[in-house]
C-alpha atoms as a PDB file:
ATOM      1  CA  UNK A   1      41.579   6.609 -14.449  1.00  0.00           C
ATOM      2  CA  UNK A   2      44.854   8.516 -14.626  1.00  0.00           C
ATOM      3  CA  UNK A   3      44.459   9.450 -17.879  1.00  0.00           C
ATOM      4  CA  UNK A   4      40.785  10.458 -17.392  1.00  0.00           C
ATOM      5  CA  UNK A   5      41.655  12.829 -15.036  1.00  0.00           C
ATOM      6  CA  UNK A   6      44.981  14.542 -17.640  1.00  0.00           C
ATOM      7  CA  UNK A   7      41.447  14.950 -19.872  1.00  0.00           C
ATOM      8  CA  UNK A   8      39.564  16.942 -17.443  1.00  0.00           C
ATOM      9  CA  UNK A   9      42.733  18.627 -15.844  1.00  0.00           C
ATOM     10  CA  UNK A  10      43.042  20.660 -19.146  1.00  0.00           C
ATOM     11  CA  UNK A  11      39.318  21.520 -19.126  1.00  0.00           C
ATOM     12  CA  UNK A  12      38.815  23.199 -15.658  1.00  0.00           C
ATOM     13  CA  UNK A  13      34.972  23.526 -15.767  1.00  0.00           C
ATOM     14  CA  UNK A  14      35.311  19.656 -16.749  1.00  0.00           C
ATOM     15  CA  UNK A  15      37.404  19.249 -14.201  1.00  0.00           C
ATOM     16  CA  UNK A  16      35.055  20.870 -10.893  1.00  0.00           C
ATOM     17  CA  UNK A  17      31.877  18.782 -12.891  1.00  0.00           C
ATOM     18  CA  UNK A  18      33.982  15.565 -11.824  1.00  0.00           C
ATOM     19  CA  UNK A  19      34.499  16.507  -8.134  1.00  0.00           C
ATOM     20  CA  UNK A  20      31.172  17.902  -7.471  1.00  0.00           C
ATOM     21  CA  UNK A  21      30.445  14.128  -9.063  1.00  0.00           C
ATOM     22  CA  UNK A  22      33.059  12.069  -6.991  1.00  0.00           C
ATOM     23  CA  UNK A  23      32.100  14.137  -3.751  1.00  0.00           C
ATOM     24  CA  UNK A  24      28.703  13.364  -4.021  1.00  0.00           C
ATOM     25  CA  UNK A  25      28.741  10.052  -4.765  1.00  0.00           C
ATOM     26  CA  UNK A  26      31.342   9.766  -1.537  1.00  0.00           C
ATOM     27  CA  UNK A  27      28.923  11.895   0.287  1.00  0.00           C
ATOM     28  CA  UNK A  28      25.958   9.328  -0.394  1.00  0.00           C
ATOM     29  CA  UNK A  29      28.110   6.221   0.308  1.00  0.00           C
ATOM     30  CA  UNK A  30      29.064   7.256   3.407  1.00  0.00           C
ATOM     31  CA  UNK A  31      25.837   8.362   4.733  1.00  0.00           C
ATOM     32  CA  UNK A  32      24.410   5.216   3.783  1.00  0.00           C
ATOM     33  CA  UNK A  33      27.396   3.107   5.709  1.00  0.00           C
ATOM     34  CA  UNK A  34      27.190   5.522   8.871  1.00  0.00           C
ATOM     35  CA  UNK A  35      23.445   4.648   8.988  1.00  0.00           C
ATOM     36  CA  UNK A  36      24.035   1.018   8.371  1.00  0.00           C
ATOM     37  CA  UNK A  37      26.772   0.690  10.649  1.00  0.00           C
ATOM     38  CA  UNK A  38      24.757   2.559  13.253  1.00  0.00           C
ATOM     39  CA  UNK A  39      21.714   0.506  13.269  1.00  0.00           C
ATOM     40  CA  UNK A  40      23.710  -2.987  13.201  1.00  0.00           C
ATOM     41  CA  UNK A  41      26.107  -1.663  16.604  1.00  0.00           C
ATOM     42  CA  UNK A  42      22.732  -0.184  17.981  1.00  0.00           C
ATOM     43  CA  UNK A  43      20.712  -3.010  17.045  1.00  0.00           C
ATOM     44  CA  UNK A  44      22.629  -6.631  16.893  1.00  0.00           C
ATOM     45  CA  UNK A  45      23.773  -6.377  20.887  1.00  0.00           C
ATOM     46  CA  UNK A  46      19.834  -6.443  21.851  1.00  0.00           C
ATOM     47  CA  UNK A  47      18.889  -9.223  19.176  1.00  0.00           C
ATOM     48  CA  UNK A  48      17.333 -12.070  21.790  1.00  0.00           C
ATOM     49  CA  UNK A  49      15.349 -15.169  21.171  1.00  0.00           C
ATOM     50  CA  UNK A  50      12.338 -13.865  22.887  1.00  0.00           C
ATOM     51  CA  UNK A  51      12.088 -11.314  20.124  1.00  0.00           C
ATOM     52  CA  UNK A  52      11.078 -14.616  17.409  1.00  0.00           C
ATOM     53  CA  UNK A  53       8.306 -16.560  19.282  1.00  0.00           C
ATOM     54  CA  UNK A  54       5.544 -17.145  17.495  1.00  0.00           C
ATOM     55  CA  UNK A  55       3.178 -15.115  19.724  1.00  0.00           C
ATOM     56  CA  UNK A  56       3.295 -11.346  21.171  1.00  0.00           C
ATOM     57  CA  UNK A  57       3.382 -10.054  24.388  1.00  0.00           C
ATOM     58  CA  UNK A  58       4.191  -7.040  26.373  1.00  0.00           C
ATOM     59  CA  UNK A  59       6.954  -9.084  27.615  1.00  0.00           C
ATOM     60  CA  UNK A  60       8.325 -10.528  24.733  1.00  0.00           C
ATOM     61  CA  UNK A  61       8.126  -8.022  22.563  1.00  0.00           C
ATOM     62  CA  UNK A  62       8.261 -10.644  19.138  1.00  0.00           C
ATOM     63  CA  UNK A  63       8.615  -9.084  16.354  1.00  0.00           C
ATOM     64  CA  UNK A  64       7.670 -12.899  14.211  1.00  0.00           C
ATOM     65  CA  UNK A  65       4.039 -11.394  14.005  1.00  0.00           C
ATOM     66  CA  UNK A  66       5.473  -8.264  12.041  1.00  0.00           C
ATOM     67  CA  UNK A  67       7.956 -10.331  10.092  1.00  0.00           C
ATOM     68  CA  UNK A  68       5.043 -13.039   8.884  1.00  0.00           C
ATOM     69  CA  UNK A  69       2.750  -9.835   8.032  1.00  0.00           C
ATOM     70  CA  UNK A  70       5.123  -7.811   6.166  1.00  0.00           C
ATOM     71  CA  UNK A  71       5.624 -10.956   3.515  1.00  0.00           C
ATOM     72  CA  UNK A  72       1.718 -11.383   3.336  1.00  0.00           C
ATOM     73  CA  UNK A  73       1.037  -7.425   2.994  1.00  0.00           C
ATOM     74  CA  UNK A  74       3.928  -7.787   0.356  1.00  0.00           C
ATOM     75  CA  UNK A  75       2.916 -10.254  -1.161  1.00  0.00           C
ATOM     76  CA  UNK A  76      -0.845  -9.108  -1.034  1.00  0.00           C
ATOM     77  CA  UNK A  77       0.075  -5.816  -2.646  1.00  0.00           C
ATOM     78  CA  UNK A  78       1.924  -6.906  -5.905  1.00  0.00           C
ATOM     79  CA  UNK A  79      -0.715  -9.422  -6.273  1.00  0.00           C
ATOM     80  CA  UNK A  80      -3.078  -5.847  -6.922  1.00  0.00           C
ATOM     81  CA  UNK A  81      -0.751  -3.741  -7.770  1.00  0.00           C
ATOM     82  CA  UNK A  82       1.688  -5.393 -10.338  1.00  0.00           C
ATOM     83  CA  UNK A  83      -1.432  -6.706 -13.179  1.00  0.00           C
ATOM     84  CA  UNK A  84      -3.248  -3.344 -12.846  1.00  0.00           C
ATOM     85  CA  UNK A  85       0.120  -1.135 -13.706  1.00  0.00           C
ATOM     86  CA  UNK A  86       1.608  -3.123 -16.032  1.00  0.00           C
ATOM     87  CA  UNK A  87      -1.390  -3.512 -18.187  1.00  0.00           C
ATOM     88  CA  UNK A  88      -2.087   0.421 -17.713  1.00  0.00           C
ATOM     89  CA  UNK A  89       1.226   0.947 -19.300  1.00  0.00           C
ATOM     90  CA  UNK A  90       0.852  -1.445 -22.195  1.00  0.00           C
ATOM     91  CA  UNK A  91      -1.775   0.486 -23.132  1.00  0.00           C
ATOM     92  CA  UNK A  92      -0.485   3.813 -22.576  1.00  0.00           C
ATOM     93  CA  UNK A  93       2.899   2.676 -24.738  1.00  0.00           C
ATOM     94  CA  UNK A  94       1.275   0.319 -27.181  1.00  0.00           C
ATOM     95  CA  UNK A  95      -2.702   0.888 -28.050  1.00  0.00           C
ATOM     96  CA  UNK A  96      -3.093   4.568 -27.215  1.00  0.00           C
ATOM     97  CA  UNK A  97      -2.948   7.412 -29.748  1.00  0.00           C
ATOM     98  CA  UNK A  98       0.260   9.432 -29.585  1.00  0.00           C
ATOM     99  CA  UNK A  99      -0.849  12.773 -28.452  1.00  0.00           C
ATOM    100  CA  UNK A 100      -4.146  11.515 -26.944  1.00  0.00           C
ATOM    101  CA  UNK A 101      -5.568  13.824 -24.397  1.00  0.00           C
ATOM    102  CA  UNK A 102      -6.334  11.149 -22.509  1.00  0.00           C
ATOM    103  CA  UNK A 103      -3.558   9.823 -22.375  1.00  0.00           C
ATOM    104  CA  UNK A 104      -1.875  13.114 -21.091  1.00  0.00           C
ATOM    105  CA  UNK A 105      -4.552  13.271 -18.638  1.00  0.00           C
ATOM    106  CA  UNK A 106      -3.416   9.910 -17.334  1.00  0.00           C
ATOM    107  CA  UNK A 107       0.360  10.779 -16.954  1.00  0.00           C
ATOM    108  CA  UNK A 108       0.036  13.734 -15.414  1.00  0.00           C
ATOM    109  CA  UNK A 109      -2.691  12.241 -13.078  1.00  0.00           C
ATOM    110  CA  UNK A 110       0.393   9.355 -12.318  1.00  0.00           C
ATOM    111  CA  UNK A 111       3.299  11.814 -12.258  1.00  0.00           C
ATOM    112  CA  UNK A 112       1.254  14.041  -9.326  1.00  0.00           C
ATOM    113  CA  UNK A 113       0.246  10.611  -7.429  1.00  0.00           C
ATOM    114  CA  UNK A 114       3.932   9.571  -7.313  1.00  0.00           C
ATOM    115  CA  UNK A 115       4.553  12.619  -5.597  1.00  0.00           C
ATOM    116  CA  UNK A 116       1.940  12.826  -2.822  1.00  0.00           C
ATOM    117  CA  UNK A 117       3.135  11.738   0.514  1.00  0.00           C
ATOM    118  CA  UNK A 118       2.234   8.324   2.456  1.00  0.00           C
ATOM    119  CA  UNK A 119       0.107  10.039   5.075  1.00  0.00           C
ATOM    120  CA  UNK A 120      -2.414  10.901   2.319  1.00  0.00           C
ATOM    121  CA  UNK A 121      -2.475   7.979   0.973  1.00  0.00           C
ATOM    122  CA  UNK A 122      -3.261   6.872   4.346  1.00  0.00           C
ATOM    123  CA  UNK A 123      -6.073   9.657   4.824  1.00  0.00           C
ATOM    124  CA  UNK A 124      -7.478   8.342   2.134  1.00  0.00           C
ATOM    125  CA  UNK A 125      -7.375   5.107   2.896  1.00  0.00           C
ATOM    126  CA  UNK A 126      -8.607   5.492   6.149  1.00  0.00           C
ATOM    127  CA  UNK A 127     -11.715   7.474   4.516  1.00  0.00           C
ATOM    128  CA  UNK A 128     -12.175   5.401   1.843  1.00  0.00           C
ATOM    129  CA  UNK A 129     -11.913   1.644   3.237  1.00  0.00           C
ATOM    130  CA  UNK A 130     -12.036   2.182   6.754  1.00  0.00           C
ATOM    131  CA  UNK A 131     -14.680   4.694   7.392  1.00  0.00           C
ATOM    132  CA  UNK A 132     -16.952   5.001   4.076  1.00  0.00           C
ATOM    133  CA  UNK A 133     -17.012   0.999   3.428  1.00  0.00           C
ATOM    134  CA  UNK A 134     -16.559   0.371   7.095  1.00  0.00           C
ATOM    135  CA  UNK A 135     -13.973  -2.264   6.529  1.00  0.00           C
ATOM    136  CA  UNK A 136     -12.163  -1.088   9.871  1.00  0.00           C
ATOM    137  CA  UNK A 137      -8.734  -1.271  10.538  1.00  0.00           C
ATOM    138  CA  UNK A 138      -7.656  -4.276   8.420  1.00  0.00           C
ATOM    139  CA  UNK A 139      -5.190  -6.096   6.450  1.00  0.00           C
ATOM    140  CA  UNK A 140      -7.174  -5.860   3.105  1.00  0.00           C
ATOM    141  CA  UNK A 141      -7.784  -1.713   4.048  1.00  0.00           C
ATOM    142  CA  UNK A 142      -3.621  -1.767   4.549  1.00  0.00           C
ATOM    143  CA  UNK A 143      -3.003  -3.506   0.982  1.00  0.00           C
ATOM    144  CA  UNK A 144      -5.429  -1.559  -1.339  1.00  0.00           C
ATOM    145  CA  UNK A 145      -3.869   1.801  -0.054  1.00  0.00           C
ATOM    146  CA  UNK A 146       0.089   0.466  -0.715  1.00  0.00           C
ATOM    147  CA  UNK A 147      -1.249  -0.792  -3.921  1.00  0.00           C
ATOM    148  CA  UNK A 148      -2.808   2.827  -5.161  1.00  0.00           C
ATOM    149  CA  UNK A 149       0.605   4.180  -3.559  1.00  0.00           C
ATOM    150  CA  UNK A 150       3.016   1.784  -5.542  1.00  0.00           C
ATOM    151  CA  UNK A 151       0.986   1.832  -8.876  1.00  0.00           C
ATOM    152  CA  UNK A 152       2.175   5.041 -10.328  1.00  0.00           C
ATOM    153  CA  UNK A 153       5.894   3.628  -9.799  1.00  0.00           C
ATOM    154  CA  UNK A 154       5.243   0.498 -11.443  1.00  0.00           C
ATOM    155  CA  UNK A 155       2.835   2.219 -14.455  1.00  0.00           C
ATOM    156  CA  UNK A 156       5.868   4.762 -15.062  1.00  0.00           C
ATOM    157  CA  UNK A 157       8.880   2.547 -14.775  1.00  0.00           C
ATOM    158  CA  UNK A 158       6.793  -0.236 -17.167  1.00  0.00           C
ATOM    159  CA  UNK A 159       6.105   2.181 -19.634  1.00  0.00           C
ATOM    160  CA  UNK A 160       9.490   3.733 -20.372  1.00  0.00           C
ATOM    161  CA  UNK A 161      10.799   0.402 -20.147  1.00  0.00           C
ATOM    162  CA  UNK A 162       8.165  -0.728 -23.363  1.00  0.00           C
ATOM    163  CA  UNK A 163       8.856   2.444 -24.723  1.00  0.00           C
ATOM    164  CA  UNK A 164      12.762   1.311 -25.100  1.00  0.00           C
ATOM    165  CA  UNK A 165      12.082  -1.358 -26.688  1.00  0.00           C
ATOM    166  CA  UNK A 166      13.082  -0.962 -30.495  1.00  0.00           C
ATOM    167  CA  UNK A 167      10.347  -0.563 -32.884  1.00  0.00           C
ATOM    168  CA  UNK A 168      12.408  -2.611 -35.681  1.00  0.00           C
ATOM    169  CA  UNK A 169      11.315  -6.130 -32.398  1.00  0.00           C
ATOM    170  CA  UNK A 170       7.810  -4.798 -33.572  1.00  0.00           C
ATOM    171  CA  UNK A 171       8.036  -4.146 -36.925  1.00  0.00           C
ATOM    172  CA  UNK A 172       9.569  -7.392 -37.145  1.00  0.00           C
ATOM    173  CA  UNK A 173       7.060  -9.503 -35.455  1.00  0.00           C
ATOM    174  CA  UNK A 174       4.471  -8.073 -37.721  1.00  0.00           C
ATOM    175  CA  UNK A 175       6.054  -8.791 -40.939  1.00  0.00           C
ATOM    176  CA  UNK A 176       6.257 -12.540 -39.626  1.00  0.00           C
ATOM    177  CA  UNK A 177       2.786 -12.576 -39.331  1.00  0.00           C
ATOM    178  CA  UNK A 178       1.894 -11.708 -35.192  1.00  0.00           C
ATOM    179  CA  UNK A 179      -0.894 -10.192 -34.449  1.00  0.00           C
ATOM    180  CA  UNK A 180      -0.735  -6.725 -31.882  1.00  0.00           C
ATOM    181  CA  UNK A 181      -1.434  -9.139 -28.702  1.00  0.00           C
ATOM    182  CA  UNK A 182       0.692 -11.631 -29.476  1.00  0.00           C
ATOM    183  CA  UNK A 183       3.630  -8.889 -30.632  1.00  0.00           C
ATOM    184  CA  UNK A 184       2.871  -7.337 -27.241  1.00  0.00           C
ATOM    185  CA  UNK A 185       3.102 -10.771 -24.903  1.00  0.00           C
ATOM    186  CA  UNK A 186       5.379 -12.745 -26.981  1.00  0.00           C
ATOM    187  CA  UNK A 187       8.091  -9.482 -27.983  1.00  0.00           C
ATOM    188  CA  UNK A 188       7.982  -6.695 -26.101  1.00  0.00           C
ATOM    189  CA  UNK A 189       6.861  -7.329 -22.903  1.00  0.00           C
ATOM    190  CA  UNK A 190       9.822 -10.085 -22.330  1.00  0.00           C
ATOM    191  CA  UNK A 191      12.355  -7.511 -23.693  1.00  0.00           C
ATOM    192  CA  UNK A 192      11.107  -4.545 -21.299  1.00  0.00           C
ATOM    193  CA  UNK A 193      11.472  -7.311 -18.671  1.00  0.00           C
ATOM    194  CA  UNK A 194      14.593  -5.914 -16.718  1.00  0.00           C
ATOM    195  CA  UNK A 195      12.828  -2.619 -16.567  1.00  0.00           C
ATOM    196  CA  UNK A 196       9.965  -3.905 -15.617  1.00  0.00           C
ATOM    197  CA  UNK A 197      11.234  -6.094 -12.940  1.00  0.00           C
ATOM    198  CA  UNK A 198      13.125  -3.156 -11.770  1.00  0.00           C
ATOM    199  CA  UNK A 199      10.057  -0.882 -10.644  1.00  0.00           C
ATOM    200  CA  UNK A 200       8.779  -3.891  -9.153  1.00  0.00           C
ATOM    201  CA  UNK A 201      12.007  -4.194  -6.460  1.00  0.00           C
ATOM    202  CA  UNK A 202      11.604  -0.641  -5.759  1.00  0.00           C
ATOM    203  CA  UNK A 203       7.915  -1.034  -5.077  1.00  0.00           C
ATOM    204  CA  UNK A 204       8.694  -3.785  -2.861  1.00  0.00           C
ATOM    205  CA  UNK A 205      11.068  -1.240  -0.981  1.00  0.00           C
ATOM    206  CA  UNK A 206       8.460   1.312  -0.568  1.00  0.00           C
ATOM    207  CA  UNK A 207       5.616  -1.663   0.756  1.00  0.00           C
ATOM    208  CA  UNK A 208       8.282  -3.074   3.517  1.00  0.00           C
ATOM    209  CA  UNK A 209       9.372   0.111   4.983  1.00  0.00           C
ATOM    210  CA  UNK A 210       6.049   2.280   4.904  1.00  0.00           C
ATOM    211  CA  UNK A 211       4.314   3.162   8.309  1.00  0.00           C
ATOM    212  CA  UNK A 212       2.137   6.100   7.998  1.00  0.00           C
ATOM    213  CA  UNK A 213      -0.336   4.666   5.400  1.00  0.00           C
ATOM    214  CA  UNK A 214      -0.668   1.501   7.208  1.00  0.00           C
ATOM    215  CA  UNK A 215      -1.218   2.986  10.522  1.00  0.00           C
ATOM    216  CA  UNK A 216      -4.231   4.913   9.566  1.00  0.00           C
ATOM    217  CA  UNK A 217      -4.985   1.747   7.688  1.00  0.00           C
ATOM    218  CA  UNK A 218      -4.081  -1.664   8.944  1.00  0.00           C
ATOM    219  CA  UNK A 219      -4.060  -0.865  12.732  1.00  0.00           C
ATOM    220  CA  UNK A 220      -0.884  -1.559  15.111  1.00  0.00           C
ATOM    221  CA  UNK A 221      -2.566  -5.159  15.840  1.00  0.00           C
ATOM    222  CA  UNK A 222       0.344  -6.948  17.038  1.00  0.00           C
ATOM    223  CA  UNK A 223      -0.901 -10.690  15.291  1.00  0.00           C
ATOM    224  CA  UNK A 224      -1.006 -12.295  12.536  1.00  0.00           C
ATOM    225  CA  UNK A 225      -4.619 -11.938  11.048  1.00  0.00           C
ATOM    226  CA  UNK A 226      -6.786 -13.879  10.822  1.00  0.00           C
ATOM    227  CA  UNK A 227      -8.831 -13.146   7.875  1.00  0.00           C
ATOM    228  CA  UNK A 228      -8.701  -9.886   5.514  1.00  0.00           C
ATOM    229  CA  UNK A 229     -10.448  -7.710   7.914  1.00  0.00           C
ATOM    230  CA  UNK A 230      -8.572  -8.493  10.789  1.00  0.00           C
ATOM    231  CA  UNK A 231      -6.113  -5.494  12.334  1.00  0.00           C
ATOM    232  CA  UNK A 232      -2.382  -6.139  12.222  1.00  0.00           C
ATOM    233  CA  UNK A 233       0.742  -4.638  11.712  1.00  0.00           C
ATOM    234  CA  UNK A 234       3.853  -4.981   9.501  1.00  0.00           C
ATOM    235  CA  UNK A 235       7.795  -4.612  10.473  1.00  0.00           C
ATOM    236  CA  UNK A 236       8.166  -1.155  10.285  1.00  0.00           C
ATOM    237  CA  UNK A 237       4.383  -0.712  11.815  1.00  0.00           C
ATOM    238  CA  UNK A 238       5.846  -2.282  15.008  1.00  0.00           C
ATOM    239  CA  UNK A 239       9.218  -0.606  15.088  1.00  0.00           C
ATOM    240  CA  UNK A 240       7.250   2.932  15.078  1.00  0.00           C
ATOM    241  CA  UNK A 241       5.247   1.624  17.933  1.00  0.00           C
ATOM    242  CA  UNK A 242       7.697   0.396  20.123  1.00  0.00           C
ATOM    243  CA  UNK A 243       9.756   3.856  19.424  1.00  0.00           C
ATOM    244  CA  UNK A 244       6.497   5.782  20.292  1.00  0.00           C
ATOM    245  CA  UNK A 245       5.831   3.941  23.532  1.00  0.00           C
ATOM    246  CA  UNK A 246       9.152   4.569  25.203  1.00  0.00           C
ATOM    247  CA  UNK A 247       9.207   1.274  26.777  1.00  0.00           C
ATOM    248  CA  UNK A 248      11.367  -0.809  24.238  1.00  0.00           C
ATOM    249  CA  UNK A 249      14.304   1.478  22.469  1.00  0.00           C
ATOM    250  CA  UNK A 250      16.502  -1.386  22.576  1.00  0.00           C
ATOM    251  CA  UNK A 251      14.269  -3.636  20.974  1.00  0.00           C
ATOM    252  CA  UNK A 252      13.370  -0.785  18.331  1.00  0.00           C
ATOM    253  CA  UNK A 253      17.094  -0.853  17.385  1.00  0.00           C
ATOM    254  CA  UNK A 254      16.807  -4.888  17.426  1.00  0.00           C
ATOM    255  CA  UNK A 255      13.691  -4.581  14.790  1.00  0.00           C
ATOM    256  CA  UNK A 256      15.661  -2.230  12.526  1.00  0.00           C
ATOM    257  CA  UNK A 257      18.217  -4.503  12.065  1.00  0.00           C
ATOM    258  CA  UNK A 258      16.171  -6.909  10.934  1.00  0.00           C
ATOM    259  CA  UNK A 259      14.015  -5.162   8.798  1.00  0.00           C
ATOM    260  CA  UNK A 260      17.058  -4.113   7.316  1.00  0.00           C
ATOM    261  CA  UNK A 261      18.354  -7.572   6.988  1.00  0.00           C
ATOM    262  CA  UNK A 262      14.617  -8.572   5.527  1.00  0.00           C
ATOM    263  CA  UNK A 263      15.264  -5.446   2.690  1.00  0.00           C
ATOM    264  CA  UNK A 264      18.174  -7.004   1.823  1.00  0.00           C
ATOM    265  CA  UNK A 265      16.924 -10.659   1.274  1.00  0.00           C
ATOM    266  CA  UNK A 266      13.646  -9.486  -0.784  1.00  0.00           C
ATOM    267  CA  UNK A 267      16.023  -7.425  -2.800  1.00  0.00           C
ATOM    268  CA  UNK A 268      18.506 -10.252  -3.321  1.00  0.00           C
ATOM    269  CA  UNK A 269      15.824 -12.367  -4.015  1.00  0.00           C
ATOM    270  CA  UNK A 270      14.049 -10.025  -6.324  1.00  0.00           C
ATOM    271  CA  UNK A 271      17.142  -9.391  -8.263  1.00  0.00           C
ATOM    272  CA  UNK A 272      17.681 -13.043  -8.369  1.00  0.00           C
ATOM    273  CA  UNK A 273      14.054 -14.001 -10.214  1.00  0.00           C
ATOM    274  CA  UNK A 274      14.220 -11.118 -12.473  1.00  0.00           C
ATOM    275  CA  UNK A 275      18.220 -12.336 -13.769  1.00  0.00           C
ATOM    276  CA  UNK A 276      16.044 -15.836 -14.251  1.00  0.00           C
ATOM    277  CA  UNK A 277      13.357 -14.176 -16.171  1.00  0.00           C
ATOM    278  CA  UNK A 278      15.692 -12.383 -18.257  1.00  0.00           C
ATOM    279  CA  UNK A 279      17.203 -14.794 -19.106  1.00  0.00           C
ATOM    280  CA  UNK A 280      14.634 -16.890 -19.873  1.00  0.00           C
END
C-alpha cells in the first residue's frame, strides 16, 4: 500500500484520482453503516412476539403474513421472470445477426425499461391486469408486473455474461462435433453461470424491497392468499402501510429490521447456490 501511494505521490493528478476514489468509497461505507446501524437501534428494542403470529390484527400488528408472502411473490416472480430473460439473451448473444435491427430495437427497448421507475410499472400493471383483464388486486397481478420490472436486469446482465464467454469454448465444442443447442446448454451457458446468477440476486433485491408497483397491484391485504387472485401484501408492502397510518412507527422500525435481516439471508443464500452451481 505504501509503496502504491510513493507511485501516485509523484504523479499529482494520479494522486487526487486516488482520494476522490478512497473518499468515496468511505463516503458509501459509511452511509450504508449509519443506515444499518440506525434501523437495528430503531428497530430491535420494539421486536415482540406478537409481531410473528400466524394471523393479523389491528392489535398484533404480525408481520408473518408479509414475511410468508414476500418468499411466495419471490419465488413466484423468478419462476416468470428468470426462463423468459435468460432465453431472450441467448438469443440476442448466440442466434441473432450481429448488427440486426432487431436486435437493436430490442436493447434499446430493454436499456429504456430498466430505467423507468416502479410506479409505472405499477400504472401499468394496475391498467393492464387489474382493470383491463379485471384480475383485481391480486397476487398473480403483483408478480407479472415485478417480473416485466426485473426482466430487463436479468436479459442485460445474462447477455454480457454469454457474451464473455470465449469464443475459442465455442469454437471448440464445434470442432468436437456439438451441435449450436447443445454448445449453448452444455458450454456456454454453465460458464456465463456466475454472471448469470449474479443478475438473478440483484433481481431478488429489487422483488423484496419494492412497494409502489405492488401497491397499485397486489393490494395492502394483510393475509396470506388464498389463491392467485386473492389481495395481499409483501414485507415492504406492510412496512409502508404501517408508516402511512401513523398508528405503528415502532413496529415500522421493527419490520425494517427484519426485512433487512430477510435481504441478507436470500442474499447469503443466493450467493451460496450460485458458488454450488459454479462449481458444479
Amino acid at each position: 500500500m505504501r509503496e502504491k501511494l510513493k507511485e501516485y505521490m509523484k504523479h499529482p493528478g494520479s494522486f487526487i484520482v486516488f482520494l476522490l476514489i478512497m473518499a468515496a468509497a468511505v463516503i458509501t461505507v459509511g452511509c450504508m453503516l449509519f443506515i444499518v446501524a440506525y434501523i437495528l437501534v430503531k428497530g430491535i428494542p420494539n421486536i415482540k412476539p406478537e409481531l410473528f403470529e400466524w394471523t393479523y390484527t389491528s392489535k398484533n400488528v404480525s408481520m408473518m403474513p408479509a414475511i410468508i408472502n414476500t418468499v411466495l411473490m419471490t419465488g413466484f416472480t423468478l419462476l416468470i421472470a428468470v426462463p423468459v430473460g435468460v432465453f431472450s439473451a441467448v438469443y440476442l448473444a448466440e442466434y441473432a445477426k450481429k448488427g440486426s435491427k432487431l436486435v437493436k430495437v430490442i436493447r434499446m427497448t430493454v436499456e429504456t425499461l430498466s430505467g423507468i421507475p416502479s410506479i409505472v410499472f405499477g400504472l401499468f400493471g394496475f391498467l393492464a391486469f387489474v382493470i383491463a383483464l379485471k384480475w383485481e388486486y391480486s397476487f398473480l397481478a403483483g408478480s407479472l408486473t415485478l417480473a416485466i420490472m426485473v426482466l430487463p436486469l436479468i436479459m442485460r446482465t445474462t447477455e454480457e455474461a454469454i457474451l464473455a464467454v470465449p469464443d475459442s469454448y465455442r469454437e471448440g465444442s464445434f470442432g468436437l462435433g456439438a451441435g449450436k443447442l447443445r454448445t449453448v446448454f452444455k458450454i456456454v451457458l454453465p460458464s456465463a453461470m456466475p454472471g448469470i446468477l449474479a443478475g438473478i440476486i440483484l433481481a431478488i433485491g429489487r422483488i423484496v424491497g419494492e412497494t409502489a408497483a405492488l401497491i397499485f397491484t397486489a393490494g395492502t391485504t394483510a393475509a396470506v392468499p388464498e389463491n392467485v387472485f386473492s389481495s395481499t401484501r409483501t414485507l415492504a408492502v406492510h412496512m409502508y402501510c404501517l408508516l402511512s397510518e401513523g398508528l405503528y412507527t415502532e413496529q415500522a422500525y421493527a419490520t425494517a429490521v427484519i426485512l433487512l435481516v430477510m435481504i441478507i439471508l436470500i442474499n447469503a443464500l443466493s450467493s451460496f447456490f450460485a458458488k454450488k452451481l459454479t462449481k458444479k
